[in-house]
PDB file of N, CA and C in Angstrom:
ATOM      1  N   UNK A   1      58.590 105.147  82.627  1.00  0.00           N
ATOM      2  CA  UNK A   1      59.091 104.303  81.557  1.00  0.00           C
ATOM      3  C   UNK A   1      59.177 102.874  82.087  1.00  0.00           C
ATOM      4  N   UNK A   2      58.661 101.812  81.067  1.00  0.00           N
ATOM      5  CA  UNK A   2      58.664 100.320  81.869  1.00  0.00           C
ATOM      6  C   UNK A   2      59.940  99.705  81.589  1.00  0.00           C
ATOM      7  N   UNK A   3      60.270  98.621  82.185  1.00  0.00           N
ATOM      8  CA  UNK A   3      61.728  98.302  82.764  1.00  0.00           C
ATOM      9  C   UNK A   3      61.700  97.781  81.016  1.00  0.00           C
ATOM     10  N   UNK A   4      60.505  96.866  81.011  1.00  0.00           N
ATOM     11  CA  UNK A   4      61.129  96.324  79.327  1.00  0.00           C
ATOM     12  C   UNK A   4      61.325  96.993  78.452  1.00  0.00           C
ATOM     13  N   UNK A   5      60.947  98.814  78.484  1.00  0.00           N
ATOM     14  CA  UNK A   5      61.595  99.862  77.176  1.00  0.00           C
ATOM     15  C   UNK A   5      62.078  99.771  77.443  1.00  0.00           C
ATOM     16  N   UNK A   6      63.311 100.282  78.962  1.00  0.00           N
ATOM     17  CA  UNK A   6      64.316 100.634  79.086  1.00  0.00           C
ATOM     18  C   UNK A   6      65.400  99.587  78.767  1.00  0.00           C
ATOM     19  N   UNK A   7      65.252  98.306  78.888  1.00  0.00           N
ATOM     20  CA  UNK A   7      66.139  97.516  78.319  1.00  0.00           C
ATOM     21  C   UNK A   7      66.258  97.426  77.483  1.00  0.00           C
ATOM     22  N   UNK A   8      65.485  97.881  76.199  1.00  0.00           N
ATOM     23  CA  UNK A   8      65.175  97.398  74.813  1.00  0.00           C
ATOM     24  C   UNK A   8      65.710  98.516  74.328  1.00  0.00           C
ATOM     25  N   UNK A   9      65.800  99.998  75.112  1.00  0.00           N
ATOM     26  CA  UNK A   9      66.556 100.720  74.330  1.00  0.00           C
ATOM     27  C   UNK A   9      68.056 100.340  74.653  1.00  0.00           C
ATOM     28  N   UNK A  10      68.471 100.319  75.882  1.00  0.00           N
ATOM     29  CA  UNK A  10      70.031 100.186  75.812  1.00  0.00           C
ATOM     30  C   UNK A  10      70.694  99.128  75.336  1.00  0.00           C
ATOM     31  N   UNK A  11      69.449  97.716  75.179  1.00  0.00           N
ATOM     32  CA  UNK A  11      69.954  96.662  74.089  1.00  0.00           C
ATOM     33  C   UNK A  11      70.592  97.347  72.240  1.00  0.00           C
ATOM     34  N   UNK A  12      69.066  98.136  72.442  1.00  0.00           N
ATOM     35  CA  UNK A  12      69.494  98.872  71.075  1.00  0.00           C
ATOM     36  C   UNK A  12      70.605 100.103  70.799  1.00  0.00           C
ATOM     37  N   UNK A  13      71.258 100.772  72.034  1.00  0.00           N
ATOM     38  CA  UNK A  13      72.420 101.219  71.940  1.00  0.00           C
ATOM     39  C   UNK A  13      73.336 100.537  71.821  1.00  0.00           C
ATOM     40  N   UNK A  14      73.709  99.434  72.781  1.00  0.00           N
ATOM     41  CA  UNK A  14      74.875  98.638  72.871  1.00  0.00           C
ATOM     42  C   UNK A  14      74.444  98.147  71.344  1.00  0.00           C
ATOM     43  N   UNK A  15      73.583  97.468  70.884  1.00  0.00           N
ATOM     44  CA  UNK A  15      73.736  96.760  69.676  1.00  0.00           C
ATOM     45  C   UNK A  15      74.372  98.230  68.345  1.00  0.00           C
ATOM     46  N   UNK A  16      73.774  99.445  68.348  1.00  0.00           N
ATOM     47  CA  UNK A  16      74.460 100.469  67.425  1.00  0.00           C
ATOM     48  C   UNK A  16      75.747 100.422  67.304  1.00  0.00           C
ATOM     49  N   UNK A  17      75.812 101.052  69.031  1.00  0.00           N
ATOM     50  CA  UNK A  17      77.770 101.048  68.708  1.00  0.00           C
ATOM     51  C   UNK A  17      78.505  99.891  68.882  1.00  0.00           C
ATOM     52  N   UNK A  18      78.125  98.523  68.640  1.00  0.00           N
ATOM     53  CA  UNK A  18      78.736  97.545  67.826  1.00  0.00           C
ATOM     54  C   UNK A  18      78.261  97.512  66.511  1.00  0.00           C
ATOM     55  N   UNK A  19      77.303  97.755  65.932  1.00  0.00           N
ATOM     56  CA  UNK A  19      77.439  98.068  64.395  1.00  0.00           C
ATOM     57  C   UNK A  19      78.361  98.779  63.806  1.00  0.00           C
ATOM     58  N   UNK A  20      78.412 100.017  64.441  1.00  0.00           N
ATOM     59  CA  UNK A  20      79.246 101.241  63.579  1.00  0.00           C
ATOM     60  C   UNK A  20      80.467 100.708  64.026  1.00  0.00           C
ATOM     61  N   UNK A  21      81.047  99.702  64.829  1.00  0.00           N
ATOM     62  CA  UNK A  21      81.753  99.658  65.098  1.00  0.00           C
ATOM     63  C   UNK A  21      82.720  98.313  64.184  1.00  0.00           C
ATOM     64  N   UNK A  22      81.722  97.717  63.925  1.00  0.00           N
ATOM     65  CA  UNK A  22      81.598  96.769  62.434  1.00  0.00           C
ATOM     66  C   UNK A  22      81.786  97.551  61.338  1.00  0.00           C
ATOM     67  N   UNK A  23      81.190  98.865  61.023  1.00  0.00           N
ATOM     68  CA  UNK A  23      80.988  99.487  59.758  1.00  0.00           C
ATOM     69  C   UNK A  23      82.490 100.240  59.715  1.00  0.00           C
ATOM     70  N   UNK A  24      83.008 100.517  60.395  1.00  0.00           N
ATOM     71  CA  UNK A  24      84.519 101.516  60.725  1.00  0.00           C
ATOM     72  C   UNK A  24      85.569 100.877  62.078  1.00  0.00           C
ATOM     73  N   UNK A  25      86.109 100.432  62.262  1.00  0.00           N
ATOM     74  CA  UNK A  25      86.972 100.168  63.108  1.00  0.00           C
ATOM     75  C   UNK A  25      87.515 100.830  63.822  1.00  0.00           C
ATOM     76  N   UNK A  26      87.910 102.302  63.516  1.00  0.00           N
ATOM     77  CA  UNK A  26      88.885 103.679  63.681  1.00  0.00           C
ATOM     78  C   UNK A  26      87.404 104.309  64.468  1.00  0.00           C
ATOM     79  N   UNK A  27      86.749 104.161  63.969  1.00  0.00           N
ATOM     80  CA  UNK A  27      85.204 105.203  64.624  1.00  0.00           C
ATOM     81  C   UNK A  27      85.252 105.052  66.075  1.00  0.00           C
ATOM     82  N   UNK A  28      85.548 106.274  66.562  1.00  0.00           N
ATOM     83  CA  UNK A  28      84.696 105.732  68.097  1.00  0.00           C
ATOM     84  C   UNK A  28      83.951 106.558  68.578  1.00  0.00           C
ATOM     85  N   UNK A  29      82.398 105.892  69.012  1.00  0.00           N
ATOM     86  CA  UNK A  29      81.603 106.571  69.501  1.00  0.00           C
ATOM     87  C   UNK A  29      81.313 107.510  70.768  1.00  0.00           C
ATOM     88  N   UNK A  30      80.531 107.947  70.728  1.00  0.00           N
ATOM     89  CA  UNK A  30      80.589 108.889  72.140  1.00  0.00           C
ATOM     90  C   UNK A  30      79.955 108.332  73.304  1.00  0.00           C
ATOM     91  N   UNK A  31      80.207 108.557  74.443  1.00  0.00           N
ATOM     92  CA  UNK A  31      79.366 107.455  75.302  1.00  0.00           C
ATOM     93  C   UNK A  31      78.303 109.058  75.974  1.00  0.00           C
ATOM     94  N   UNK A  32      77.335 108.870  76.883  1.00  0.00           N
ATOM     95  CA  UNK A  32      76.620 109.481  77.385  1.00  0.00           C
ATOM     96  C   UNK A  32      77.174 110.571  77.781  1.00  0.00           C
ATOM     97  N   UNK A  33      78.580 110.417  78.550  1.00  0.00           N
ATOM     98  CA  UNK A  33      79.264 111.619  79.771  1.00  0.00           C
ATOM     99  C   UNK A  33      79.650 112.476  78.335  1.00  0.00           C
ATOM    100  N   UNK A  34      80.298 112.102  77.537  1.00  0.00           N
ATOM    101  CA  UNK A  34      81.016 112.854  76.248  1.00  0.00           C
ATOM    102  C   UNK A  34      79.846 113.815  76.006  1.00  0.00           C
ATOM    103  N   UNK A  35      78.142 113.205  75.406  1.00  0.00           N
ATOM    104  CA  UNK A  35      77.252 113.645  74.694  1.00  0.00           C
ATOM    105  C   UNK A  35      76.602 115.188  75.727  1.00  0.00           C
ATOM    106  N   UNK A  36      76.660 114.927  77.136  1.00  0.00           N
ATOM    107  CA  UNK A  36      75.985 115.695  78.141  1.00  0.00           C
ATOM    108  C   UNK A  36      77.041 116.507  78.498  1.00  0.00           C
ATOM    109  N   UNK A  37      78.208 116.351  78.986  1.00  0.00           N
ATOM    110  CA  UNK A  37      79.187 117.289  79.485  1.00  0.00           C
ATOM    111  C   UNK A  37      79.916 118.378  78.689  1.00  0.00           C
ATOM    112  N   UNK A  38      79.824 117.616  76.681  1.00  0.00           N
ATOM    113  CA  UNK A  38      80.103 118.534  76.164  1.00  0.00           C
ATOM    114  C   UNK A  38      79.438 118.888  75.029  1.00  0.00           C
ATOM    115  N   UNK A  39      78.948 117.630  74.240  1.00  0.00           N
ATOM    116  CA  UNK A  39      78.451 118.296  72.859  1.00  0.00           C
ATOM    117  C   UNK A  39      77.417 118.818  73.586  1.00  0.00           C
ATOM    118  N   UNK A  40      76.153 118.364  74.098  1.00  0.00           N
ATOM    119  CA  UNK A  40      75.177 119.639  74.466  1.00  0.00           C
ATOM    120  C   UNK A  40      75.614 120.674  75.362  1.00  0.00           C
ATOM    121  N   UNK A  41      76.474 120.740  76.216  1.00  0.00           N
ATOM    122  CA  UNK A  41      76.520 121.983  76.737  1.00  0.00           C
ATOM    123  C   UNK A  41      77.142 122.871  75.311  1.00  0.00           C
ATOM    124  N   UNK A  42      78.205 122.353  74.820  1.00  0.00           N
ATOM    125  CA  UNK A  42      78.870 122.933  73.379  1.00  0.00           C
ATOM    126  C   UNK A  42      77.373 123.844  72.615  1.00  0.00           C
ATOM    127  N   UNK A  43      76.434 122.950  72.362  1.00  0.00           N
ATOM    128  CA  UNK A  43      75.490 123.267  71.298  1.00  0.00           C
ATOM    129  C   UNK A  43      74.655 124.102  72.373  1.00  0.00           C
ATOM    130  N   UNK A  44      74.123 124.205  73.569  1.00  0.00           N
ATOM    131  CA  UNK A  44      73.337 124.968  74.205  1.00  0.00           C
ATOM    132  C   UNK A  44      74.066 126.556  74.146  1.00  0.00           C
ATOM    133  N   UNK A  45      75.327 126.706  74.471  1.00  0.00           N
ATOM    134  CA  UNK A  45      75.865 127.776  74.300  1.00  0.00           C
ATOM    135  C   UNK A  45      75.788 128.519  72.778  1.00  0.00           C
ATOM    136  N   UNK A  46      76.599 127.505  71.931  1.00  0.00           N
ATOM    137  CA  UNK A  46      76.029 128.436  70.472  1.00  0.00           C
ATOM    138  C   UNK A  46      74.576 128.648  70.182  1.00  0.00           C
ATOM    139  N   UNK A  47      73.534 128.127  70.415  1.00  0.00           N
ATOM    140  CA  UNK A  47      72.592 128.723  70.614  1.00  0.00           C
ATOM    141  C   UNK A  47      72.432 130.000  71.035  1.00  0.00           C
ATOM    142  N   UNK A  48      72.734 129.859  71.741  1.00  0.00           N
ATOM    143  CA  UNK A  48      72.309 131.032  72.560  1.00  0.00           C
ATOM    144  C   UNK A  48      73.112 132.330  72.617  1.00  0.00           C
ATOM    145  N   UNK A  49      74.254 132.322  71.816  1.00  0.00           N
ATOM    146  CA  UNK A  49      74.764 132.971  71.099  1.00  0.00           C
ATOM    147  C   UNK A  49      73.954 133.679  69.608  1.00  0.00           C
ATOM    148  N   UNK A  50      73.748 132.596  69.111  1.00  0.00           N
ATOM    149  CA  UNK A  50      73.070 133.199  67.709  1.00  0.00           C
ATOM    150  C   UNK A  50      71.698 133.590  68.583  1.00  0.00           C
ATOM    151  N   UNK A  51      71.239 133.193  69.066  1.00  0.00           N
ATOM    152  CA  UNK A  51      69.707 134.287  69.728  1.00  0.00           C
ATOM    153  C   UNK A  51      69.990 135.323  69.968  1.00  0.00           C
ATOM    154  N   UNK A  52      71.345 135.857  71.297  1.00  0.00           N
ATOM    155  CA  UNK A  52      71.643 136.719  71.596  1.00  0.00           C
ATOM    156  C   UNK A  52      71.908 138.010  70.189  1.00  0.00           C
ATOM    157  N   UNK A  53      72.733 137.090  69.436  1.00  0.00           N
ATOM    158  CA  UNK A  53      73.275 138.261  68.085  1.00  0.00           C
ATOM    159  C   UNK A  53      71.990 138.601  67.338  1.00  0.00           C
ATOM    160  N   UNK A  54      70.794 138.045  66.981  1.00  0.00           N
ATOM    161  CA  UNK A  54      69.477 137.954  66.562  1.00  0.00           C
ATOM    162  C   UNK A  54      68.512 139.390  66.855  1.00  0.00           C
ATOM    163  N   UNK A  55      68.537 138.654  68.436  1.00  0.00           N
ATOM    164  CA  UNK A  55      67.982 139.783  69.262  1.00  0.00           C
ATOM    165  C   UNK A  55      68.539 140.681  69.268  1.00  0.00           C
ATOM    166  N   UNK A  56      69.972 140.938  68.830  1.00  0.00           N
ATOM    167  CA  UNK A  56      70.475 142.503  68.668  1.00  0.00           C
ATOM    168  C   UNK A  56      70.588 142.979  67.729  1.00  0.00           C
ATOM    169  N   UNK A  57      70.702 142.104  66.336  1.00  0.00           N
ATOM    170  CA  UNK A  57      70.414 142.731  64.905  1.00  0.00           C
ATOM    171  C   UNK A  57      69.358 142.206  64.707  1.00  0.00           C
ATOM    172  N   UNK A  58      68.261 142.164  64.607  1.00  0.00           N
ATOM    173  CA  UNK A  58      66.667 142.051  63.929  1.00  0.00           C
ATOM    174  C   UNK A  58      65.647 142.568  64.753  1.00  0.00           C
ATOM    175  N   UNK A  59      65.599 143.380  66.092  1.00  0.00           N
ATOM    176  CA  UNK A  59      64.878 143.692  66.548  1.00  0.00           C
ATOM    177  C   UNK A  59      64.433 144.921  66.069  1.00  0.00           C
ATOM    178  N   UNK A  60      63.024 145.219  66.078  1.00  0.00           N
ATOM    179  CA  UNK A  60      62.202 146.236  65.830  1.00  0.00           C
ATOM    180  C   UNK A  60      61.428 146.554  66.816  1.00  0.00           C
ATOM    181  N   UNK A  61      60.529 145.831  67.387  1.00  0.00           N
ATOM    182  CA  UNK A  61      59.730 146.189  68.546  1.00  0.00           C
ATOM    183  C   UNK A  61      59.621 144.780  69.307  1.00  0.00           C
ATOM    184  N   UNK A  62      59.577 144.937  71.157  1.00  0.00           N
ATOM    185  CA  UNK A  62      59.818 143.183  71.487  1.00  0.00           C
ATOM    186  C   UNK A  62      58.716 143.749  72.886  1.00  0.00           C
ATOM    187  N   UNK A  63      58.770 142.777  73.667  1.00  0.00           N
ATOM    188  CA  UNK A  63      58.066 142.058  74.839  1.00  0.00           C
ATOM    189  C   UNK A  63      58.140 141.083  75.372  1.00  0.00           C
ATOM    190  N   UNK A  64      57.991 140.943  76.855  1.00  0.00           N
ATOM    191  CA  UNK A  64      58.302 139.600  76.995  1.00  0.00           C
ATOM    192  C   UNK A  64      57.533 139.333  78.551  1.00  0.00           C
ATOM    193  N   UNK A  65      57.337 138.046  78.138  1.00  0.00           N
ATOM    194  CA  UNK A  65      56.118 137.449  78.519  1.00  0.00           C
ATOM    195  C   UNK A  65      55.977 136.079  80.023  1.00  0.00           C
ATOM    196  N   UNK A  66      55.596 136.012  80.959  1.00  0.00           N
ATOM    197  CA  UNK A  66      55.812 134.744  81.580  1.00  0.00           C
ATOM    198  C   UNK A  66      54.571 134.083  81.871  1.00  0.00           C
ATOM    199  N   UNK A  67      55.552 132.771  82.058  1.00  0.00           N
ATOM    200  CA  UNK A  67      53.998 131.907  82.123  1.00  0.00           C
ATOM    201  C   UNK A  67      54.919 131.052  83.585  1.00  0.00           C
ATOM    202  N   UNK A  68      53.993 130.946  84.725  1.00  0.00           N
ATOM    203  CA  UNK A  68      53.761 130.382  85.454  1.00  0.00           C
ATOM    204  C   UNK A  68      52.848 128.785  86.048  1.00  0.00           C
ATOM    205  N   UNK A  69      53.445 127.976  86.165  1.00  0.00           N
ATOM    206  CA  UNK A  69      52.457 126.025  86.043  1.00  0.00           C
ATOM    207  C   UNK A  69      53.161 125.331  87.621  1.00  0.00           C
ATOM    208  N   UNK A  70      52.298 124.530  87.798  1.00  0.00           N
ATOM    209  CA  UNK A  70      52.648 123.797  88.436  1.00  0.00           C
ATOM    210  C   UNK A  70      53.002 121.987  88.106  1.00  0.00           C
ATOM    211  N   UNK A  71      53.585 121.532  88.567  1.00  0.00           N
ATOM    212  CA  UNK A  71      53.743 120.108  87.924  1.00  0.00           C
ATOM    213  C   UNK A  71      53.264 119.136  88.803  1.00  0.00           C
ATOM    214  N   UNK A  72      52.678 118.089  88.275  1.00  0.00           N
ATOM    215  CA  UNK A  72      51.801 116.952  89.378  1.00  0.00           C
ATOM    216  C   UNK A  72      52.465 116.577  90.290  1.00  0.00           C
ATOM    217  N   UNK A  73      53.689 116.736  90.557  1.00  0.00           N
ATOM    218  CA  UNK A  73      54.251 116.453  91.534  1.00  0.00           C
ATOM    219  C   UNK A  73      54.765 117.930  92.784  1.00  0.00           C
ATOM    220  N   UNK A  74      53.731 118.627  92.415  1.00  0.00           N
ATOM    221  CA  UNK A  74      53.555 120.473  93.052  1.00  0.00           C
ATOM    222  C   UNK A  74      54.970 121.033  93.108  1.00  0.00           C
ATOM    223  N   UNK A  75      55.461 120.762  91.729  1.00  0.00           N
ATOM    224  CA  UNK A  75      56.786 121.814  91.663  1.00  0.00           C
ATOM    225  C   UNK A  75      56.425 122.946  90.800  1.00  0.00           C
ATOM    226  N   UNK A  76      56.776 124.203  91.416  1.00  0.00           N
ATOM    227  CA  UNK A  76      56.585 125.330  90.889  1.00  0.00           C
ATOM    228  C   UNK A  76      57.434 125.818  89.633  1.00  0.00           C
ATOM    229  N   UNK A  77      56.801 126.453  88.417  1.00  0.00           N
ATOM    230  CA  UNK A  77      57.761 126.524  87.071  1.00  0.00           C
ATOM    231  C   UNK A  77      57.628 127.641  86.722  1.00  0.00           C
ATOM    232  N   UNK A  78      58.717 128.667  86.610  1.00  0.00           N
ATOM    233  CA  UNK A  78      58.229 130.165  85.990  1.00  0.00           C
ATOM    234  C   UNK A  78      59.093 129.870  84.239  1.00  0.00           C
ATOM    235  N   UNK A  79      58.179 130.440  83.255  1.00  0.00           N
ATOM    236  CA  UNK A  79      59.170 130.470  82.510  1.00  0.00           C
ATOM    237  C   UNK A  79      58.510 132.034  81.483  1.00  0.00           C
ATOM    238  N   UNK A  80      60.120 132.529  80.826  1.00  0.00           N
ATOM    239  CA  UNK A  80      60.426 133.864  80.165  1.00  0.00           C
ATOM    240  C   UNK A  80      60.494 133.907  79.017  1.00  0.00           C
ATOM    241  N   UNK A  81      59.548 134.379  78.028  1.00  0.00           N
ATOM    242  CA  UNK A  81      59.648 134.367  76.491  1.00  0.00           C
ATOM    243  C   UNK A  81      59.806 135.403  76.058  1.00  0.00           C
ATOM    244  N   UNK A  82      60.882 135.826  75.411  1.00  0.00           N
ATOM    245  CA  UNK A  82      61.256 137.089  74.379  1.00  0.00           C
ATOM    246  C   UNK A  82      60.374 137.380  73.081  1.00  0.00           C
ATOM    247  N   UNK A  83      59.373 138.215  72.877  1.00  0.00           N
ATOM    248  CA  UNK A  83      58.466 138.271  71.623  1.00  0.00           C
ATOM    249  C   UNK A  83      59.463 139.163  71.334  1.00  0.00           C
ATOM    250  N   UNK A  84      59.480 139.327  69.579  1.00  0.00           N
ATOM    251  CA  UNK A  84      59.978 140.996  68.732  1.00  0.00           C
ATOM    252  C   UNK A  84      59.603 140.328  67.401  1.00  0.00           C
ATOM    253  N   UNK A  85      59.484 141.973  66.821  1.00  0.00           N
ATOM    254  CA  UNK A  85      59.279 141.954  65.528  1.00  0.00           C
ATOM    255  C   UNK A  85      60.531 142.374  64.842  1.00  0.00           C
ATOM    256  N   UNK A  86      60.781 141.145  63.836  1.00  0.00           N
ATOM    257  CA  UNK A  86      62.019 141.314  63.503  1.00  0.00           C
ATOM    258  C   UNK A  86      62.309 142.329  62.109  1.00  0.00           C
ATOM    259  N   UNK A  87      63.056 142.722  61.284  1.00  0.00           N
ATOM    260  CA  UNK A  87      63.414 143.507  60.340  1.00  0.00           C
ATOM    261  C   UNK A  87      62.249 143.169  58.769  1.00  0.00           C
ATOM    262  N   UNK A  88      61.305 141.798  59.005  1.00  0.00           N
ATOM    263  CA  UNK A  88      60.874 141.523  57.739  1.00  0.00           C
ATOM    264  C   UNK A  88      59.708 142.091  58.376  1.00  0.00           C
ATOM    265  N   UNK A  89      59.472 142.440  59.703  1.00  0.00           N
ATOM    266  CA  UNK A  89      57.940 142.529  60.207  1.00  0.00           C
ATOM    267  C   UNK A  89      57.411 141.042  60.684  1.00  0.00           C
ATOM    268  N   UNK A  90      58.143 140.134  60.861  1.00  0.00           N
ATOM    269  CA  UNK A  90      57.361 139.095  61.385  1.00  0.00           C
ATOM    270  C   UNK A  90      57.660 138.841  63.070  1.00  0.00           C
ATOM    271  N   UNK A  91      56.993 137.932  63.362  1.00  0.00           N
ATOM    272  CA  UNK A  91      56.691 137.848  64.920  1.00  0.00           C
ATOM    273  C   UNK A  91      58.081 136.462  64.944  1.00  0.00           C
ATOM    274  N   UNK A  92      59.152 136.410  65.978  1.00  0.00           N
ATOM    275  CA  UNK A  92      59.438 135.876  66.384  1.00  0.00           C
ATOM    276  C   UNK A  92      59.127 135.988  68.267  1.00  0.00           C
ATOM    277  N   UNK A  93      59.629 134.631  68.770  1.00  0.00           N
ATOM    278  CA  UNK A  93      59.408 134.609  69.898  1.00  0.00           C
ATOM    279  C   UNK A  93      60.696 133.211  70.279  1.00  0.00           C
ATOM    280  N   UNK A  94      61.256 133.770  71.449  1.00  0.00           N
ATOM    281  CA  UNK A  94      62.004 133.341  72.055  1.00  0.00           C
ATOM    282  C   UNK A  94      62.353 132.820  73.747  1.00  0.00           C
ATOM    283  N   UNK A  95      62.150 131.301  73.892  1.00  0.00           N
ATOM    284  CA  UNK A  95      62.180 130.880  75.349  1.00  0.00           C
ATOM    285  C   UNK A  95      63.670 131.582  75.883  1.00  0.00           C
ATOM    286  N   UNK A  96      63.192 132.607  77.138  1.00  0.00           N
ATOM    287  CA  UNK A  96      64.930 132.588  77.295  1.00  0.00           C
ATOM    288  C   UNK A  96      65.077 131.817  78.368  1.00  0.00           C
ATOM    289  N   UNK A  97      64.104 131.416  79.732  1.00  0.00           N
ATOM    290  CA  UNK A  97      65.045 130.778  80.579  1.00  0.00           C
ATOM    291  C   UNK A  97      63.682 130.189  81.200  1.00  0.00           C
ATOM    292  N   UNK A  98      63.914 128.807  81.677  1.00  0.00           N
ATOM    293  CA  UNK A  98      62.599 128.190  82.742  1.00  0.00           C
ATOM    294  C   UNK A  98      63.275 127.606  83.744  1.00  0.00           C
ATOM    295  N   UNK A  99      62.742 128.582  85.531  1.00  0.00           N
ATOM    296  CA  UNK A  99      62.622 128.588  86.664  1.00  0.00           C
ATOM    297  C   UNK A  99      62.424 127.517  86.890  1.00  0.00           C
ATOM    298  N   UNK A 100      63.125 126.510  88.216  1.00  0.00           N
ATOM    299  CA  UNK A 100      61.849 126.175  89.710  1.00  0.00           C
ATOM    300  C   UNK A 100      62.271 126.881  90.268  1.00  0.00           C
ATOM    301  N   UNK A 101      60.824 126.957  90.804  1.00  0.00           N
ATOM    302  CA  UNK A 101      60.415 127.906  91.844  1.00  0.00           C
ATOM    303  C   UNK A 101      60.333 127.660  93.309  1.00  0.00           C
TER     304      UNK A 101
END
């Protein structure tokens, strides 16, 4: 990423949350540590909750599958996909977890 995106985006953050901050007074935004430490870990878990409950009520027949890559910088990647056929007969498929190796 070149130095002038990267400034141009965090110009354009800092400039947001002084907008909204114009638009509502009481509003306060989330900063990065808030967004990473909890709403996505928050939202990665319910995920993976509703997959888990999924995979235990809609399964009919499953498999599961890996795929193995390397990355240009020779890091090794395994990753695990859940196939099943769910209760309508259709094909879902599900990433459950990607390795380094």
């Amino acid at each position: 990423m070149a130095s002038d995106q990267v400034n141009e985006e965090i110009g354009y953050f800092v400039y947001s949350r002084y907008f909204v901050h114009l638009l509502n007074l009481s509003y306060k935004t989330s900063n990065h540590h808030t967004l990473s430490n909890f709403h996505i870990t928050a939202l990665h878990q319910k995920s993976l909750n509703e997959m888990k409950e999924m995979i235990k009520t809609e399964t009919v027949g499953s498999c599961i599958t890996t795929d193995c890559w390397t990355s240009r910088s020779n890091m090794g990647y395994i990753a695990i996909t859940f196939h099943f056929i769910d209760n309508n007969f259709g094909l879902r498929s599900v990433l459950y977890n990607k390795y380094l190796c």
